[in-house]
C-alpha atoms as a PDB file:
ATOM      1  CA  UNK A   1      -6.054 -16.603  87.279  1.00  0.00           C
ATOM      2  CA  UNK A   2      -6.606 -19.989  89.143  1.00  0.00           C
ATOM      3  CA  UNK A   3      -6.859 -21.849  86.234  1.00  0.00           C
ATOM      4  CA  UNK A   4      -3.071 -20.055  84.617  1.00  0.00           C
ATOM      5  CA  UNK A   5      -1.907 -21.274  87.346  1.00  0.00           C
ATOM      6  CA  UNK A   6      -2.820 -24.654  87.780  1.00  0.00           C
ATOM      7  CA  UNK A   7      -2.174 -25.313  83.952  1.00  0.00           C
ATOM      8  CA  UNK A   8       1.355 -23.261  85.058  1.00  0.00           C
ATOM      9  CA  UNK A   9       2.289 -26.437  87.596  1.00  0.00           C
ATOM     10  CA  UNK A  10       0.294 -29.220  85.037  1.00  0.00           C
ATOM     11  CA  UNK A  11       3.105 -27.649  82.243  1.00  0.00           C
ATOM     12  CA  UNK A  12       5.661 -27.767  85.309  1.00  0.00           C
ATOM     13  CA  UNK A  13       5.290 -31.239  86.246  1.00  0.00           C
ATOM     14  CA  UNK A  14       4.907 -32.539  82.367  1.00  0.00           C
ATOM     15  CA  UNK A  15       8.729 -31.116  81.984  1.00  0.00           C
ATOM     16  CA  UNK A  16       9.693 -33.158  85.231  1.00  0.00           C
ATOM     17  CA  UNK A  17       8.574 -36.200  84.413  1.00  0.00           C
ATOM     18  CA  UNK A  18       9.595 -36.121  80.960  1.00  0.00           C
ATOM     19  CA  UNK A  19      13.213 -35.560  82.002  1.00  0.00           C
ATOM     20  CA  UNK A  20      13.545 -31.787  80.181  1.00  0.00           C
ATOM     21  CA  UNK A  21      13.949 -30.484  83.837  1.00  0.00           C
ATOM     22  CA  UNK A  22      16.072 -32.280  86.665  1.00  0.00           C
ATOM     23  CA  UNK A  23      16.573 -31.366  90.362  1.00  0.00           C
ATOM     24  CA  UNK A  24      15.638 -27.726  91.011  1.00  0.00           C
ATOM     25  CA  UNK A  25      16.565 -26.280  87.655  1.00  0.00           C
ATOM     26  CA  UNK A  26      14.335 -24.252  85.401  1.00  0.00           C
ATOM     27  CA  UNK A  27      11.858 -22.002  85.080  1.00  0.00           C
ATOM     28  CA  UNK A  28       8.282 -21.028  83.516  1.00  0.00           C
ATOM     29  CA  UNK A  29       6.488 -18.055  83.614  1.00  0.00           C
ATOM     30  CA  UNK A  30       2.843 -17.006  82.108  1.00  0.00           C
ATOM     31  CA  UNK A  31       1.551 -13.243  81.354  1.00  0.00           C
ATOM     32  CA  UNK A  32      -1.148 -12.400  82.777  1.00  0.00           C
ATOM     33  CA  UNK A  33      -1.934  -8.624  81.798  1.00  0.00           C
ATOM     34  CA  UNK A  34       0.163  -6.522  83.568  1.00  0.00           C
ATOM     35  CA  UNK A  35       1.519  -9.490  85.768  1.00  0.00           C
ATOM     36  CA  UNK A  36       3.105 -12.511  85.481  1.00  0.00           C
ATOM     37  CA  UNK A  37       3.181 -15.800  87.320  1.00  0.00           C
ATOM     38  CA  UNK A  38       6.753 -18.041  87.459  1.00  0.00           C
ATOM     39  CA  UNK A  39       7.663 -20.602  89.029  1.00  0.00           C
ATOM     40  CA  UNK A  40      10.150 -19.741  92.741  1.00  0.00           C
ATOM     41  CA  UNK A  41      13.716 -20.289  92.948  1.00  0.00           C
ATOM     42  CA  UNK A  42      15.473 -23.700  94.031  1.00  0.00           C
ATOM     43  CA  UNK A  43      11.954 -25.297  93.802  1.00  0.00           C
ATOM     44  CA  UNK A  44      11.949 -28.499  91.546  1.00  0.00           C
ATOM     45  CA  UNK A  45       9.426 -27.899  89.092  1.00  0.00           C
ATOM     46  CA  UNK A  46       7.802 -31.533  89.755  1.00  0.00           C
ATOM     47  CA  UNK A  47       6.680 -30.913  93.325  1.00  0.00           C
ATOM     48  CA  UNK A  48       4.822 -27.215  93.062  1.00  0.00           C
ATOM     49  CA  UNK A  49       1.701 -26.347  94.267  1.00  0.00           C
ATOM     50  CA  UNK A  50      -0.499 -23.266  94.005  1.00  0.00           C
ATOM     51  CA  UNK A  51       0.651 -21.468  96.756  1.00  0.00           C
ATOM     52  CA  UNK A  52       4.335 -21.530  95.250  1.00  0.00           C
ATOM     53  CA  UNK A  53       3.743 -19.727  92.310  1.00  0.00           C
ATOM     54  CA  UNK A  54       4.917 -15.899  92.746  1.00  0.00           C
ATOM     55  CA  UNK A  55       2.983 -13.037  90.930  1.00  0.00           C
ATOM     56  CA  UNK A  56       5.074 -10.524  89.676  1.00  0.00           C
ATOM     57  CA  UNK A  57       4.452  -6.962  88.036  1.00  0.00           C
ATOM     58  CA  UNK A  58       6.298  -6.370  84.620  1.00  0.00           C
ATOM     59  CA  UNK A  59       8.614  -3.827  86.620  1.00  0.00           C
ATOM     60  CA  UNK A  60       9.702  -6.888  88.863  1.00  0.00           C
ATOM     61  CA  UNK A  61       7.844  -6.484  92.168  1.00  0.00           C
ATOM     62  CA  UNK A  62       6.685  -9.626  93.956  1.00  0.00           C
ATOM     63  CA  UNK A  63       2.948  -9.123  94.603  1.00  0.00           C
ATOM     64  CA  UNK A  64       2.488 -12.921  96.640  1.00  0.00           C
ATOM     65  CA  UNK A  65       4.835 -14.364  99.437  1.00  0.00           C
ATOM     66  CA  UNK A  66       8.175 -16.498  97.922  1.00  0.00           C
ATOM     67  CA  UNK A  67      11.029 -15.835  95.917  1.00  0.00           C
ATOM     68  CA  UNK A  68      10.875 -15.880  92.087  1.00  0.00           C
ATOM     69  CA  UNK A  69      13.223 -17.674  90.281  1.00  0.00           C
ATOM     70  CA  UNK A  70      16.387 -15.938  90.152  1.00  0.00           C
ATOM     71  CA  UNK A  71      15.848 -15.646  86.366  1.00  0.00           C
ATOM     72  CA  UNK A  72      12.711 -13.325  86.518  1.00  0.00           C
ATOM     73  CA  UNK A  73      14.862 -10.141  85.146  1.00  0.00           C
ATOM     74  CA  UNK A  74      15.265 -12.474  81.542  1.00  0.00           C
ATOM     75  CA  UNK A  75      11.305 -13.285  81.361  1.00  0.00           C
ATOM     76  CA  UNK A  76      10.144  -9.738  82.155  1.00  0.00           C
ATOM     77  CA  UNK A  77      12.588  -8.499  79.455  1.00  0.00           C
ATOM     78  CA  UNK A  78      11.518 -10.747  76.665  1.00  0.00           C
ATOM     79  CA  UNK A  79       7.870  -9.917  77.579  1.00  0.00           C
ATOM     80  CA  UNK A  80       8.992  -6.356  76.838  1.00  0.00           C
ATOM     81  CA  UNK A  81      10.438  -6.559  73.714  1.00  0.00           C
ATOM     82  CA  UNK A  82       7.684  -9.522  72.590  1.00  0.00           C
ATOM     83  CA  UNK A  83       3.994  -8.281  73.104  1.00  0.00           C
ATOM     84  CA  UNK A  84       3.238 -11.788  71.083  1.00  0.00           C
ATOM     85  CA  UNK A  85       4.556 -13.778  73.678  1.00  0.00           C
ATOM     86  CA  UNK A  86       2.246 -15.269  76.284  1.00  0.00           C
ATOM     87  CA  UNK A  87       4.668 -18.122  77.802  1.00  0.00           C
ATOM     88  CA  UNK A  88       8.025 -18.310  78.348  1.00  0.00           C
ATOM     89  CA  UNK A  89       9.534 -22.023  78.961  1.00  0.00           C
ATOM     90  CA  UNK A  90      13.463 -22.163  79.954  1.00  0.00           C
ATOM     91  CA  UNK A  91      15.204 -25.475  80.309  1.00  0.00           C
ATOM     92  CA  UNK A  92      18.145 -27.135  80.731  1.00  0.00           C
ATOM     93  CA  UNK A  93      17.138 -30.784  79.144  1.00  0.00           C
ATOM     94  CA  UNK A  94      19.932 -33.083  78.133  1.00  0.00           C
ATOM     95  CA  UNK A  95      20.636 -32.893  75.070  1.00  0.00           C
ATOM     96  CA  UNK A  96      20.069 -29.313  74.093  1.00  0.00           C
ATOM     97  CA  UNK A  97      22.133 -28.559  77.221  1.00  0.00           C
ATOM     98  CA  UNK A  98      24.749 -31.387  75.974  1.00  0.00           C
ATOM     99  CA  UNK A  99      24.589 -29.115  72.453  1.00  0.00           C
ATOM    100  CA  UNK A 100      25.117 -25.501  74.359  1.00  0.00           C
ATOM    101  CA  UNK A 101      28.073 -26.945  76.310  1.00  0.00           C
ATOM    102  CA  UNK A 102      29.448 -27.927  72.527  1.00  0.00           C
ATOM    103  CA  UNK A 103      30.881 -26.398  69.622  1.00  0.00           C
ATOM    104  CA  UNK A 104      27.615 -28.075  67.427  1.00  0.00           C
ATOM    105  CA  UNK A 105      24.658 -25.997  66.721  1.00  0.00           C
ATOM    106  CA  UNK A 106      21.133 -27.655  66.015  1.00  0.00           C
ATOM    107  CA  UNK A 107      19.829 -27.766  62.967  1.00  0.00           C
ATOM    108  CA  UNK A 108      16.570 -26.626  62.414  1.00  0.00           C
ATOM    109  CA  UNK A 109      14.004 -29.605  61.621  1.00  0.00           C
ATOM    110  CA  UNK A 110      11.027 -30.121  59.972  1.00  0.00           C
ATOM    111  CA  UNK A 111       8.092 -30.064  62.451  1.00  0.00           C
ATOM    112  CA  UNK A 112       7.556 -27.418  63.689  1.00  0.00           C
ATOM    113  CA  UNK A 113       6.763 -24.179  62.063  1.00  0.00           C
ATOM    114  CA  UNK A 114       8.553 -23.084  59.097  1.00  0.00           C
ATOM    115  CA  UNK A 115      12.458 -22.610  59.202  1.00  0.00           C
ATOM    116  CA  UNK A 116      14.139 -19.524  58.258  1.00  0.00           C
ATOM    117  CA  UNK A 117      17.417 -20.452  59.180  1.00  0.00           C
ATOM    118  CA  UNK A 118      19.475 -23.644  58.949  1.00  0.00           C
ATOM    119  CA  UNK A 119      20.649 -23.898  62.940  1.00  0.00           C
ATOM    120  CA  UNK A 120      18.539 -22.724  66.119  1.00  0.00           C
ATOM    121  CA  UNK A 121      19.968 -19.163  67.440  1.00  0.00           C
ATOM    122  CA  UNK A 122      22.279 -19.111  70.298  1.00  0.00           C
ATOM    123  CA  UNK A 123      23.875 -16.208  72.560  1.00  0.00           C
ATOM    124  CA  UNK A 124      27.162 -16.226  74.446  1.00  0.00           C
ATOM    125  CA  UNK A 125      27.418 -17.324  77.702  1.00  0.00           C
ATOM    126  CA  UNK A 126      26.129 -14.939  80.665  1.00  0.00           C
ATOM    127  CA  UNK A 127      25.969 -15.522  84.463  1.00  0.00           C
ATOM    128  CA  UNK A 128      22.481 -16.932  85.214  1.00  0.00           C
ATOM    129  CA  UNK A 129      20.423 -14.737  86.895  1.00  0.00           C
ATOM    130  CA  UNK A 130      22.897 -11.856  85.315  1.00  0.00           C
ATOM    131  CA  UNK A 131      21.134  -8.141  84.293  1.00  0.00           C
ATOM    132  CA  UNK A 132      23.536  -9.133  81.260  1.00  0.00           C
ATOM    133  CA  UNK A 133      21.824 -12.397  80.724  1.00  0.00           C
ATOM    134  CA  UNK A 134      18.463 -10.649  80.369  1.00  0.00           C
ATOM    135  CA  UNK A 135      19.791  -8.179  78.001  1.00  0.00           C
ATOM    136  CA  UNK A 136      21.557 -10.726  75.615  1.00  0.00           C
ATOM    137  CA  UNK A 137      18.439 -13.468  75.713  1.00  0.00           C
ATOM    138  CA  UNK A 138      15.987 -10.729  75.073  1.00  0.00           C
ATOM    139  CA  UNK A 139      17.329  -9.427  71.774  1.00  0.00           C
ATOM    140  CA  UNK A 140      18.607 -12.849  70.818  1.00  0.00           C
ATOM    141  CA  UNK A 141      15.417 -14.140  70.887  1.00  0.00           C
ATOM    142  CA  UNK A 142      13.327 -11.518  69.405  1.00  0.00           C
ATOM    143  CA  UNK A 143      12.853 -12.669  66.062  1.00  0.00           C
ATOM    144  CA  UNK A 144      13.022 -16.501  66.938  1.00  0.00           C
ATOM    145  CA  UNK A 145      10.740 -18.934  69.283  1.00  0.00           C
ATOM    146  CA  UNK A 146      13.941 -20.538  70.453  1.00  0.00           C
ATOM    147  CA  UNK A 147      17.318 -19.851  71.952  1.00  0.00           C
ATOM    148  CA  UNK A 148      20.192 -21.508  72.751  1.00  0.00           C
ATOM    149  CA  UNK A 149      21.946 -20.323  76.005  1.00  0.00           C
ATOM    150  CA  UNK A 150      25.623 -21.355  75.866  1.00  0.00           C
ATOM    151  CA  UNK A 151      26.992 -23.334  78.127  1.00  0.00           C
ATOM    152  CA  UNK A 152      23.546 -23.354  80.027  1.00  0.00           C
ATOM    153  CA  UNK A 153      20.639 -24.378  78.240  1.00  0.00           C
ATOM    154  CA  UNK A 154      17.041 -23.246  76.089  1.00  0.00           C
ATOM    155  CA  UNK A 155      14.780 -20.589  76.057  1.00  0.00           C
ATOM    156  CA  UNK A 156      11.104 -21.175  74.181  1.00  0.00           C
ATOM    157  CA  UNK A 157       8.548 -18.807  74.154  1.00  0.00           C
ATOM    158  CA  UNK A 158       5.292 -18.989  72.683  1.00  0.00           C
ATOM    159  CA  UNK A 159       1.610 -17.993  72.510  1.00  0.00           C
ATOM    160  CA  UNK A 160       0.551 -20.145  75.620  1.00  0.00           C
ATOM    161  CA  UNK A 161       2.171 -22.913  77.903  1.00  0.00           C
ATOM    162  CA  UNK A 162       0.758 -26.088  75.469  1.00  0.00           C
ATOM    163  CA  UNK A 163       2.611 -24.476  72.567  1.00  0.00           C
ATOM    164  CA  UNK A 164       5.872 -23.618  74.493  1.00  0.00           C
ATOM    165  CA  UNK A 165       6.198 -27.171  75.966  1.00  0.00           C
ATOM    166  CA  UNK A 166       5.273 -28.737  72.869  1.00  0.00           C
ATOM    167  CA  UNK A 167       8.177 -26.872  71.271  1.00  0.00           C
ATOM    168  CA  UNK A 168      10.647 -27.504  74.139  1.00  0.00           C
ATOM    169  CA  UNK A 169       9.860 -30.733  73.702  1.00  0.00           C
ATOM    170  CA  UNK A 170      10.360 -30.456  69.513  1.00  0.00           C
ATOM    171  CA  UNK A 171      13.495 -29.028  70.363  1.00  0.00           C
ATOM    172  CA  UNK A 172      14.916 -31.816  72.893  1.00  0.00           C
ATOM    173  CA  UNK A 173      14.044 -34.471  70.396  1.00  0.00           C
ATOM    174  CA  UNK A 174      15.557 -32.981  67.627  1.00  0.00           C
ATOM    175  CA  UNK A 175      18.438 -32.486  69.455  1.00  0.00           C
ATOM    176  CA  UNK A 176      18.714 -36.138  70.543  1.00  0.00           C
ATOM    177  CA  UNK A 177      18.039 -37.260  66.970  1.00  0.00           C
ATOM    178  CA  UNK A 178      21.321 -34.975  65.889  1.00  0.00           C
ATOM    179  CA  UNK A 179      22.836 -36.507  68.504  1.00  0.00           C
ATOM    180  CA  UNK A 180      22.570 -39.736  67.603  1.00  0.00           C
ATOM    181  CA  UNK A 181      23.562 -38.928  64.053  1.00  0.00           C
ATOM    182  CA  UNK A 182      26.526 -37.679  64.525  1.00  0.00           C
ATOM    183  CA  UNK A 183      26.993 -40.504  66.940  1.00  0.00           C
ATOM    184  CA  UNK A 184      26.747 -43.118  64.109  1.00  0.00           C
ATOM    185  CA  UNK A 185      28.161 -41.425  61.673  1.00  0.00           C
ATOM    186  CA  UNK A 186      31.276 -40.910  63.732  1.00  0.00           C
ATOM    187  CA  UNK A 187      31.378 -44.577  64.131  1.00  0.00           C
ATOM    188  CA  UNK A 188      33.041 -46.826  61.385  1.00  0.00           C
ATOM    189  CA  UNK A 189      32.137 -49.601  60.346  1.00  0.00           C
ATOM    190  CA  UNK A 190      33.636 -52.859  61.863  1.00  0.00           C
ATOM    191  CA  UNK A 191      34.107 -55.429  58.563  1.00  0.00           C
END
């Protein structure tokens, strides 16, 4: 278990310092069997250490000293309904976030995985931390590897961490390339 966790804060501190997390905002959980390790509440992801990192049982009990992040109800219920997912990644980087606060969905880019539909999924907004919230991410993102929370930011869950942040990551790029493209092509051209 020492080693999920350690690879837990190296994940942590990767979406820090690459700007997909700011302040004390986000969360990241692993399964581990019947548990599951995430990260506390209002702890910045870039400054954890081991002793942070609560375990949890999947019916929401803290079995280690701290406070989970208050968004621990929306992992346990997507590990529910997803017995393929192993990691669970939820940010609020720029320009996804920039995108949910928006009335422009994200195309789905090459790069990835293969693409079943043209735009990423997104769900309504819900109070963070909200029973709702749980609900409304957990079937919205039971067919997909990504979702768009309105107004809030992503979800991204995958087999384990490396995958998830690598597709975070995907996703935040692509997201700044649309950006920029609609940017420019907003922009005419002075003659």
């Amino acid at each position: 278990m020492q080693d999920n966790v350690k690879k837990l804060i190296e994940i942590s501190n990767n979406l820090y310092n690459k700007k997909l997390v700011s302040g004390k905002s986000g969360n990241i959980s692993i399964r581990l069997g019947k548990y599951i390790a995430i990260t506390p509440t209002l702890t910045s992801l870039g400054h954890l250490k081991e002793e942070d990192i609560i375990l949890v049982d999947m019916d929401g009990n803290c079995l280690t000293k701290g406070n989970p992040s208050s968004e621990v109800g929306m992992h346990l219920a997507i590990y529910e309904k997803r017995n393929d997912v192993n990691a669970i990644i939820h940010v609020h980087s720029p320009y996804v976030t920039g995108f949910a606060f928006s009335d422009k969905k994200i195309k789905r880019l090459e790069g990835f995985g293969q693409i079943n539909q043209e735009y990423l999924s997104s769900i309504e907004y819900e109070k963070p931390g909200s029973k709702e919230l749980a609900l409304n991410a957990s079937e919205g993102i039971k067919d997909e590897d990504v979702l768009i929370l309105k107004n809030h930011g992503m979800i991204c869950v995958g087999k384990n961490l490396k995958e998830t942040e690598a597709l975070a990551m995907f996703i935040e790029e692509s997201a700044k390339t649309q950006f920029i493209s609609i940017m420019l092509n907003s922009v005419k051209d002075i003659e």
